[in-house]
N, C-alpha and C. Protein backbone atom coordinates (compact mmCIF):
# COMPACT_ATOMS: atom_id res chain seq x y z
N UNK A 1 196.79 124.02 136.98
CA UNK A 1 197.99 124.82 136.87
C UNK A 1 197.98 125.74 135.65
N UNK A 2 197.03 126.32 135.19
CA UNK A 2 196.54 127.24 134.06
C UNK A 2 196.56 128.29 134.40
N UNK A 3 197.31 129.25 134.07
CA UNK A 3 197.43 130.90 134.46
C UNK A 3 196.56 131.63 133.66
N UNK A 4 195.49 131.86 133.47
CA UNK A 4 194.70 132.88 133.30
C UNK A 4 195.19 134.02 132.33
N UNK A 5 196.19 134.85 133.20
CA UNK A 5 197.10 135.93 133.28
C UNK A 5 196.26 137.32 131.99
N UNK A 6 194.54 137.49 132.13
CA UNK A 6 193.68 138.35 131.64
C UNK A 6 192.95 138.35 132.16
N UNK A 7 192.34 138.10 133.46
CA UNK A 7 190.99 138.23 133.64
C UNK A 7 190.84 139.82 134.12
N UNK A 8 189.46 139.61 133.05
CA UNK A 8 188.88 141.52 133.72
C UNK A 8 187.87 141.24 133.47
N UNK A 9 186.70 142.37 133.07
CA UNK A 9 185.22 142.20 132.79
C UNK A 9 185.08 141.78 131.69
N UNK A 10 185.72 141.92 130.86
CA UNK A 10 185.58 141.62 129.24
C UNK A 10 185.42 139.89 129.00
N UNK A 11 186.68 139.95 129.87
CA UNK A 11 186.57 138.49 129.60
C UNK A 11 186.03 137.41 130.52
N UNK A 12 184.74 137.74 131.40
CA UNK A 12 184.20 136.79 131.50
C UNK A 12 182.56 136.97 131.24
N UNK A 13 182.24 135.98 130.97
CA UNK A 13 180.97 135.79 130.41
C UNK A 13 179.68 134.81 131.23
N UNK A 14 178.36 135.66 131.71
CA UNK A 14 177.58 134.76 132.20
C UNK A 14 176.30 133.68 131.39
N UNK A 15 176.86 132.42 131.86
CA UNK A 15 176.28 131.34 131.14
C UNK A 15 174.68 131.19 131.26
N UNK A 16 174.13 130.58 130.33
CA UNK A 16 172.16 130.19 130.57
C UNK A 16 171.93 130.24 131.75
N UNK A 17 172.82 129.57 132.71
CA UNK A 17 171.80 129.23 133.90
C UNK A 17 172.76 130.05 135.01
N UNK A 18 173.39 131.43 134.60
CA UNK A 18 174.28 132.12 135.40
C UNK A 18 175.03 132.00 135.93
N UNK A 19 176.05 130.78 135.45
CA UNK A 19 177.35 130.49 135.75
C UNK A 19 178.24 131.80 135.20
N UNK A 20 179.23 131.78 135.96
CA UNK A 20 180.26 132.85 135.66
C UNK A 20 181.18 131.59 134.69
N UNK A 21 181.85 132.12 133.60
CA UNK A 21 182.66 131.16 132.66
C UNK A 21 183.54 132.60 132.04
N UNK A 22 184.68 132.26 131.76
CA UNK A 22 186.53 133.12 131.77
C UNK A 22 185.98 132.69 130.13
N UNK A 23 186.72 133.84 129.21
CA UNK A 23 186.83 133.20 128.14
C UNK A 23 188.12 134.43 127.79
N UNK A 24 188.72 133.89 126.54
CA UNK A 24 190.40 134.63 125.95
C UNK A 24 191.31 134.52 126.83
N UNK A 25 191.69 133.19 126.22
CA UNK A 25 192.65 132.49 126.89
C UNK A 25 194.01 132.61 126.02
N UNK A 26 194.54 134.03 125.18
CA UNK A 26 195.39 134.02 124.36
C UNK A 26 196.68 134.09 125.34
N UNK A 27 196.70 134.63 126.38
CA UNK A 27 197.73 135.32 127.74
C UNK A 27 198.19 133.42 128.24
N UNK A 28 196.93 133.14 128.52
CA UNK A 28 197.31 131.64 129.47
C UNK A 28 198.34 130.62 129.04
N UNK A 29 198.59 130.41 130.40
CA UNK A 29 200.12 129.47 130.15
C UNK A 29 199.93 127.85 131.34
N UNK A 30 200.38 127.02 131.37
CA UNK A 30 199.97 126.28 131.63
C UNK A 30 201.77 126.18 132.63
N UNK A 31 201.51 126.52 134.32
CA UNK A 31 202.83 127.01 134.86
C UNK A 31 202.77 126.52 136.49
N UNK A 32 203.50 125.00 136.44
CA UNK A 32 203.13 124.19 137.49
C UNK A 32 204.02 125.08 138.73
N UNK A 33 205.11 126.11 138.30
CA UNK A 33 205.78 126.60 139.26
C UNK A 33 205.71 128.71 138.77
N UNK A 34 206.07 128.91 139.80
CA UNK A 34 206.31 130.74 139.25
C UNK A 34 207.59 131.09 138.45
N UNK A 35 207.44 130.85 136.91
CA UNK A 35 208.53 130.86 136.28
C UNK A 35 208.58 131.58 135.47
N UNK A 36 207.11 132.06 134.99
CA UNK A 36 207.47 132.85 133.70
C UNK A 36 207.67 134.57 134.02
N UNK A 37 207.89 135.25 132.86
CA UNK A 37 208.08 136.37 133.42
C UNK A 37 207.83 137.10 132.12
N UNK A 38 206.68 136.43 131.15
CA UNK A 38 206.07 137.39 129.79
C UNK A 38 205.65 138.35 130.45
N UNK A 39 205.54 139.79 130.56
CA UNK A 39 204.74 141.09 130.98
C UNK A 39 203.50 140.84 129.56
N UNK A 40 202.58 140.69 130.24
CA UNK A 40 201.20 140.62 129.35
C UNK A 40 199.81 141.16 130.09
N UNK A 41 198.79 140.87 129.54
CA UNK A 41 197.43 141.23 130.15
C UNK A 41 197.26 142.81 129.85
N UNK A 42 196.02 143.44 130.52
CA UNK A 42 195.38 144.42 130.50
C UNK A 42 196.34 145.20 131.72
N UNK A 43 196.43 146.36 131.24
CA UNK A 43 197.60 147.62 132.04
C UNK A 43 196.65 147.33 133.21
N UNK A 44 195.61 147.81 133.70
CA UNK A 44 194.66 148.43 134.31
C UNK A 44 194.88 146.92 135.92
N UNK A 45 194.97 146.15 135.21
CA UNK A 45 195.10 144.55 135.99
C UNK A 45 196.57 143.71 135.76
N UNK A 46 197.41 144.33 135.61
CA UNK A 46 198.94 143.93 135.80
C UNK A 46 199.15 143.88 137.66
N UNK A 47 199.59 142.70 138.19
CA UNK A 47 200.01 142.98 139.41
C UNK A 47 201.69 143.26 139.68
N UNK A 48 201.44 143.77 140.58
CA UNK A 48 203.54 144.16 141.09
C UNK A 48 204.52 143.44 140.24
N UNK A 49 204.41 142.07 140.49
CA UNK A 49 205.38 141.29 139.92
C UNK A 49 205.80 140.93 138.37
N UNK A 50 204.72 141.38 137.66
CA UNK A 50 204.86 140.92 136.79
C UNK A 50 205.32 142.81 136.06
N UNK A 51 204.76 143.65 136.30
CA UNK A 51 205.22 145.42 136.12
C UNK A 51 206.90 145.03 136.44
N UNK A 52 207.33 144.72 137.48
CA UNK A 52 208.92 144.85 137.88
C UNK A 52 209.26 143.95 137.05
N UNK A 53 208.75 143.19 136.43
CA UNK A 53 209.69 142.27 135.71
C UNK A 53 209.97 140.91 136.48
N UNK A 54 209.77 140.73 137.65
CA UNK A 54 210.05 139.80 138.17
C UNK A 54 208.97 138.26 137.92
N UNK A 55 209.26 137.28 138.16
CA UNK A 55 208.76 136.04 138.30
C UNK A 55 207.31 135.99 138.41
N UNK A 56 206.06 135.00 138.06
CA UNK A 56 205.15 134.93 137.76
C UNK A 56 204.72 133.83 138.04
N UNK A 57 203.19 133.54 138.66
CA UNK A 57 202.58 132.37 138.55
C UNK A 57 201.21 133.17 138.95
N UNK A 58 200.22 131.79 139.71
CA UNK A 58 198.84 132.02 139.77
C UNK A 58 198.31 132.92 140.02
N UNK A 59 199.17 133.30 140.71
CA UNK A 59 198.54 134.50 142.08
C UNK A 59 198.49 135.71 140.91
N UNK A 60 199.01 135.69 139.75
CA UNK A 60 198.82 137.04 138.88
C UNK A 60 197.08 136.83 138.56
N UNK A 61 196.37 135.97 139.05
CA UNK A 61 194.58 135.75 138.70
C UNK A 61 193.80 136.33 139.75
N UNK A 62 194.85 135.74 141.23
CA UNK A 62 194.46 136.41 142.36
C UNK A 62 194.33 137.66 142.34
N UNK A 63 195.39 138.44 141.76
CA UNK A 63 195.19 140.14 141.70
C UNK A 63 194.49 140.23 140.96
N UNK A 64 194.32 139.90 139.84
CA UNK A 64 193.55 140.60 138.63
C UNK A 64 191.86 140.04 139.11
N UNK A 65 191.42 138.99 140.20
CA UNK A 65 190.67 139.28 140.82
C UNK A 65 190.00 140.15 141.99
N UNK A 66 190.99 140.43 142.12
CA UNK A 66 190.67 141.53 143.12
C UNK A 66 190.52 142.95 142.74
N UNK A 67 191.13 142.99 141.79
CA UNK A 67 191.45 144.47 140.35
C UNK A 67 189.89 143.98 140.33
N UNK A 68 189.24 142.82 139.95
CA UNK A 68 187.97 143.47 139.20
C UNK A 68 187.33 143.08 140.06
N UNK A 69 186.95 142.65 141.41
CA UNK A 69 186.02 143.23 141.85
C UNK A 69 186.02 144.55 142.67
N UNK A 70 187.00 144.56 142.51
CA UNK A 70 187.01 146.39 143.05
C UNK A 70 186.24 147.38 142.28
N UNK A 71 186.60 146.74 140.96
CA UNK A 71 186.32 147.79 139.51
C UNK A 71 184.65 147.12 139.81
N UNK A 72 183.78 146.64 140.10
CA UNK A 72 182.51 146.01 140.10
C UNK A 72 182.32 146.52 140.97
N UNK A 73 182.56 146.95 142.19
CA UNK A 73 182.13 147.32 143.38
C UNK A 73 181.95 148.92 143.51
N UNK A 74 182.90 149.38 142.64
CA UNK A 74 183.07 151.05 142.66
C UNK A 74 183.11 151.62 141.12
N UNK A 75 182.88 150.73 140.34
CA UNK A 75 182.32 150.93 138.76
C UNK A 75 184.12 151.70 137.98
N UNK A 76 185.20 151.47 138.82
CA UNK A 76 186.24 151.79 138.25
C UNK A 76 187.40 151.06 138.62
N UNK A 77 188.42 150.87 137.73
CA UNK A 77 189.90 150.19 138.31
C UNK A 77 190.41 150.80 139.19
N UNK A 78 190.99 150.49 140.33
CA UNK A 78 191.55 150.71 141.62
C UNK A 78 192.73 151.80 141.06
N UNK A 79 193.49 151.42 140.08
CA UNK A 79 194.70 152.62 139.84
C UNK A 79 194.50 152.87 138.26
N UNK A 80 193.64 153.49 137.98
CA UNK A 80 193.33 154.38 136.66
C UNK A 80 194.16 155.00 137.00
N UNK A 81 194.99 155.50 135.39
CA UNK A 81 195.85 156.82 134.90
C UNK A 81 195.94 156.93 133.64
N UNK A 82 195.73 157.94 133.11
CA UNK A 82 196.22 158.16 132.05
C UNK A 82 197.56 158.03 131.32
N UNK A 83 198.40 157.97 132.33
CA UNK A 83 199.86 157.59 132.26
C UNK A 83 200.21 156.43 131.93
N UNK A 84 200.82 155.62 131.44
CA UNK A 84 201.04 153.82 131.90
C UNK A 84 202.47 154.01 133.30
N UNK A 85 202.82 154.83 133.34
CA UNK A 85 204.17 155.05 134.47
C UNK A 85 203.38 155.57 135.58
N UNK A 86 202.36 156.37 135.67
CA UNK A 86 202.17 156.61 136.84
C UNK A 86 201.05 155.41 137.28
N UNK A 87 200.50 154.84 136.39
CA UNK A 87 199.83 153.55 136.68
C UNK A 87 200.15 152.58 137.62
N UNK A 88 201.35 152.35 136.46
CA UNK A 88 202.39 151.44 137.38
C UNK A 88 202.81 151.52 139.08
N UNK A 89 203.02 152.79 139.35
CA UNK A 89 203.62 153.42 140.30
C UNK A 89 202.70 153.00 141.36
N UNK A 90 201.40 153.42 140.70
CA UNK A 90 200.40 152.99 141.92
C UNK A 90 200.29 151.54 142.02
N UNK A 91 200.28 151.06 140.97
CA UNK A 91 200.00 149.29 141.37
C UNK A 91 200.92 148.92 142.14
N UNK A 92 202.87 149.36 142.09
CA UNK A 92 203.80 148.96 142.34
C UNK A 92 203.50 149.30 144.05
N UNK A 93 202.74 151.00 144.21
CA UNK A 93 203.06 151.07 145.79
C UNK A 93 201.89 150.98 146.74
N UNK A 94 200.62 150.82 145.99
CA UNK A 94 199.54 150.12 146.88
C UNK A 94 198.95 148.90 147.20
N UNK A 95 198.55 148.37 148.47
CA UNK A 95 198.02 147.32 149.13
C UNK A 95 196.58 148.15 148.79
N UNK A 96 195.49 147.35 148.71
CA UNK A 96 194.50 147.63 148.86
C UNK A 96 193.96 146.03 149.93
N UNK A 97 192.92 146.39 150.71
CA UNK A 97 192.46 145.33 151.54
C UNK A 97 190.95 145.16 151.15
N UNK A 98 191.07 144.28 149.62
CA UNK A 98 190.03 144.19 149.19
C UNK A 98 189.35 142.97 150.24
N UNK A 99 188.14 142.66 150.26
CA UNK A 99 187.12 141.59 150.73
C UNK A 99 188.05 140.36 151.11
N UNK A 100 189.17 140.16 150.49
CA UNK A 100 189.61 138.80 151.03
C UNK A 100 191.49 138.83 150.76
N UNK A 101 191.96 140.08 150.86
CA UNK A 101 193.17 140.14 150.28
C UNK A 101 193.81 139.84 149.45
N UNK A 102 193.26 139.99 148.12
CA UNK A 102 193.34 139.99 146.70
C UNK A 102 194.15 141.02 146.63
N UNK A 103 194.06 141.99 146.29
CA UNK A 103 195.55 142.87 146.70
C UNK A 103 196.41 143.13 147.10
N UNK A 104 197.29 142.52 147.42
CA UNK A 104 198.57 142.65 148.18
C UNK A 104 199.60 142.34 147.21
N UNK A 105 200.66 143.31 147.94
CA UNK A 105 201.77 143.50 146.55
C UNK A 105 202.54 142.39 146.54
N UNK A 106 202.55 141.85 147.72
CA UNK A 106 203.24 139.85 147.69
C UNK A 106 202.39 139.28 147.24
N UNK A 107 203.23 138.42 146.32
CA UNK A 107 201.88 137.32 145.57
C UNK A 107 201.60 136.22 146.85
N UNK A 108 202.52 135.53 147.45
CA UNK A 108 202.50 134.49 148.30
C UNK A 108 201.21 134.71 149.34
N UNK A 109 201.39 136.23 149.42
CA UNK A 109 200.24 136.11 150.50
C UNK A 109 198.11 136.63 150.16
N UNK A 110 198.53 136.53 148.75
CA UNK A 110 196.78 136.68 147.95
C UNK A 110 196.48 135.68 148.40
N UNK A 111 195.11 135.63 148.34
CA UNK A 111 194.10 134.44 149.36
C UNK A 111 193.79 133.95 147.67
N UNK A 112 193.60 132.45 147.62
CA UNK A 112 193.67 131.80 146.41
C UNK A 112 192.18 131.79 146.31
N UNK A 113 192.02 131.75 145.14
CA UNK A 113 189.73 131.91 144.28
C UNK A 113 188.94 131.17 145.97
N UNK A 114 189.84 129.87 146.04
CA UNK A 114 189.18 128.72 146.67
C UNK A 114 188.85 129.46 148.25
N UNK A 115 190.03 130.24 148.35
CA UNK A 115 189.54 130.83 149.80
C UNK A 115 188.67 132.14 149.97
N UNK A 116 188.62 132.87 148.62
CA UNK A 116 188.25 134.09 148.94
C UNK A 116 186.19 133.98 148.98
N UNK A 117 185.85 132.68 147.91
CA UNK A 117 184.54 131.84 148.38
C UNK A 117 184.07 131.96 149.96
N UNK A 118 185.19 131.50 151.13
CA UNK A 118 184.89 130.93 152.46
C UNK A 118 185.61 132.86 153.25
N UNK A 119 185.62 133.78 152.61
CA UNK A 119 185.85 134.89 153.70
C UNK A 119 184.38 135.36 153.85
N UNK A 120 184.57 135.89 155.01
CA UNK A 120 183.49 136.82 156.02
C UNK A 120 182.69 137.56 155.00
N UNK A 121 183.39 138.56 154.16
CA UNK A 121 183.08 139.52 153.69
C UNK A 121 182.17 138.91 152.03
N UNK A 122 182.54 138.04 151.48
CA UNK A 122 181.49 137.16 150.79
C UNK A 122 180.37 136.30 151.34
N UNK A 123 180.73 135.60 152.10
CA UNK A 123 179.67 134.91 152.73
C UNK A 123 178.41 136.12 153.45
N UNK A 124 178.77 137.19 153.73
CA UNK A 124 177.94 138.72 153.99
C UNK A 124 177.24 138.76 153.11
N UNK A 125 178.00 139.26 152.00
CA UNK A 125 177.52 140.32 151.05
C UNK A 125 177.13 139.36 149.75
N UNK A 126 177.57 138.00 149.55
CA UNK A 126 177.20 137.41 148.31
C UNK A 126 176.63 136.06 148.36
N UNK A 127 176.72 135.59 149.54
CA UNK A 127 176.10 134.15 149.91
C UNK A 127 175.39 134.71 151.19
N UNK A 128 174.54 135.43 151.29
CA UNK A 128 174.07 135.54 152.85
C UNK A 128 172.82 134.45 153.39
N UNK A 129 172.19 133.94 152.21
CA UNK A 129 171.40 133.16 152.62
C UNK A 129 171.70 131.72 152.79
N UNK A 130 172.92 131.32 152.37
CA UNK A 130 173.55 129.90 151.82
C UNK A 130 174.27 129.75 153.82
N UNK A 131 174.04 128.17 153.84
CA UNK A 131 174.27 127.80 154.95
C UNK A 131 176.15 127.67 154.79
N UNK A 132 176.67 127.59 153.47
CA UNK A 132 178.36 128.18 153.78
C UNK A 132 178.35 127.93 152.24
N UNK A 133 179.43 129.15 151.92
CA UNK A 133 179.97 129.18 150.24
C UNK A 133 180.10 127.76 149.89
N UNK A 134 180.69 126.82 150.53
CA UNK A 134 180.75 125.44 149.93
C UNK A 134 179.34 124.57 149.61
N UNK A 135 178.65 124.98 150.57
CA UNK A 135 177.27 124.77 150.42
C UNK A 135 176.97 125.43 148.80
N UNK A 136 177.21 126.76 148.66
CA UNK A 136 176.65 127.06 147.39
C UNK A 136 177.19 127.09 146.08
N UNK A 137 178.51 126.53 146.69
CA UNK A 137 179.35 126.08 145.44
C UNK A 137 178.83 124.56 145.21
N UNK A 138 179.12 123.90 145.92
CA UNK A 138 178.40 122.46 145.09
C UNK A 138 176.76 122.41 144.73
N UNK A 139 176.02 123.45 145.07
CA UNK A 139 174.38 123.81 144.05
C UNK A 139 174.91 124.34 143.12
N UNK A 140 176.07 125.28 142.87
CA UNK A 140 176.21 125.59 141.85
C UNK A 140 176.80 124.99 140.84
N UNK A 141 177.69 123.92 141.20
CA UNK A 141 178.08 122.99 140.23
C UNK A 141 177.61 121.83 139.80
N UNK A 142 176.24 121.33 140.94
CA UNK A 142 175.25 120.75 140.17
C UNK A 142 174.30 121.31 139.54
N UNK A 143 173.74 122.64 139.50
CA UNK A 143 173.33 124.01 138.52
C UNK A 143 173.94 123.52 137.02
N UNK A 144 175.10 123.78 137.30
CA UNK A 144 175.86 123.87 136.13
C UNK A 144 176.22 122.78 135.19
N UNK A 145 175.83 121.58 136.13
CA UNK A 145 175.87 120.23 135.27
C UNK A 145 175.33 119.94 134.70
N UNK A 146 174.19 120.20 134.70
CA UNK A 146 172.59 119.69 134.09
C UNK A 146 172.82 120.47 132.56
């Protein structure tokens, strides 16, 4: 139940044996329900809810995953501006239909880390040889144990 509420490129870091590992955890809150409503993080990776002011929980990791692999996929943030208002505007009025619906301006309906592993469009493009993401998630977490 750890909110993240920063992830971008900066802050994650690949380990010896190429584990992906999150680090600057100054934002994170520890938020068993959607309660808080600090406006924090990187402009570029703010999702809807938290720009309007409204209510907050996990799903602000869900977007800001999907913010960066967009930004990895096309070498830029989905709503660059020079503005912070017209920024906003765009985060506030676009869906994007990233790889596993990480973008969507409802938080309820972002596909959570755990599912976006088991979509079509990863298992394609990032596990194609692995007999299923779960398959290559538990090599990777015995990878990572050793």
């Amino acid at each position: 139940n750890v909110v993240h509420r920063d992830i971008k490129p900066e802050n994650c870091l690949i380990g010896a044996d190429g584990e992906l590992k999150l680090a600057d955890f100054g934002w994170s809150v520890h938020a068993p329900r959607n309660r808080r409503q600090t406006m924090c993080g990187t402009p570029d990776y703010l999702p809807p809810e938290m720009i309007s002011g409204g209510v907050h929980g996990k799903e602000v990791d869900y977007w800001a995953i999907g913010v960066f692999c967009y930004e990895l996929l096309t070498g830029g943030p989905p709503f660059e501006s020079r503005e912070t208002n017209e920024r906003y505007n765009k985060i506030k009025s676009l869906s994007y239909r990233f790889p596993s619906h990480c973008l969507i301006i409802e938080p309820s309906k972002r596909l959570p880390a755990h599912q976006v592993l088991d979509s079509p469009w990863i298992k394609e493009h990032v596990f194609p040889n692995a007999r299923s993401s779960r398959t290559q998630r538990k090599t990777t977490r015995k990878t990572a144990a050793k």
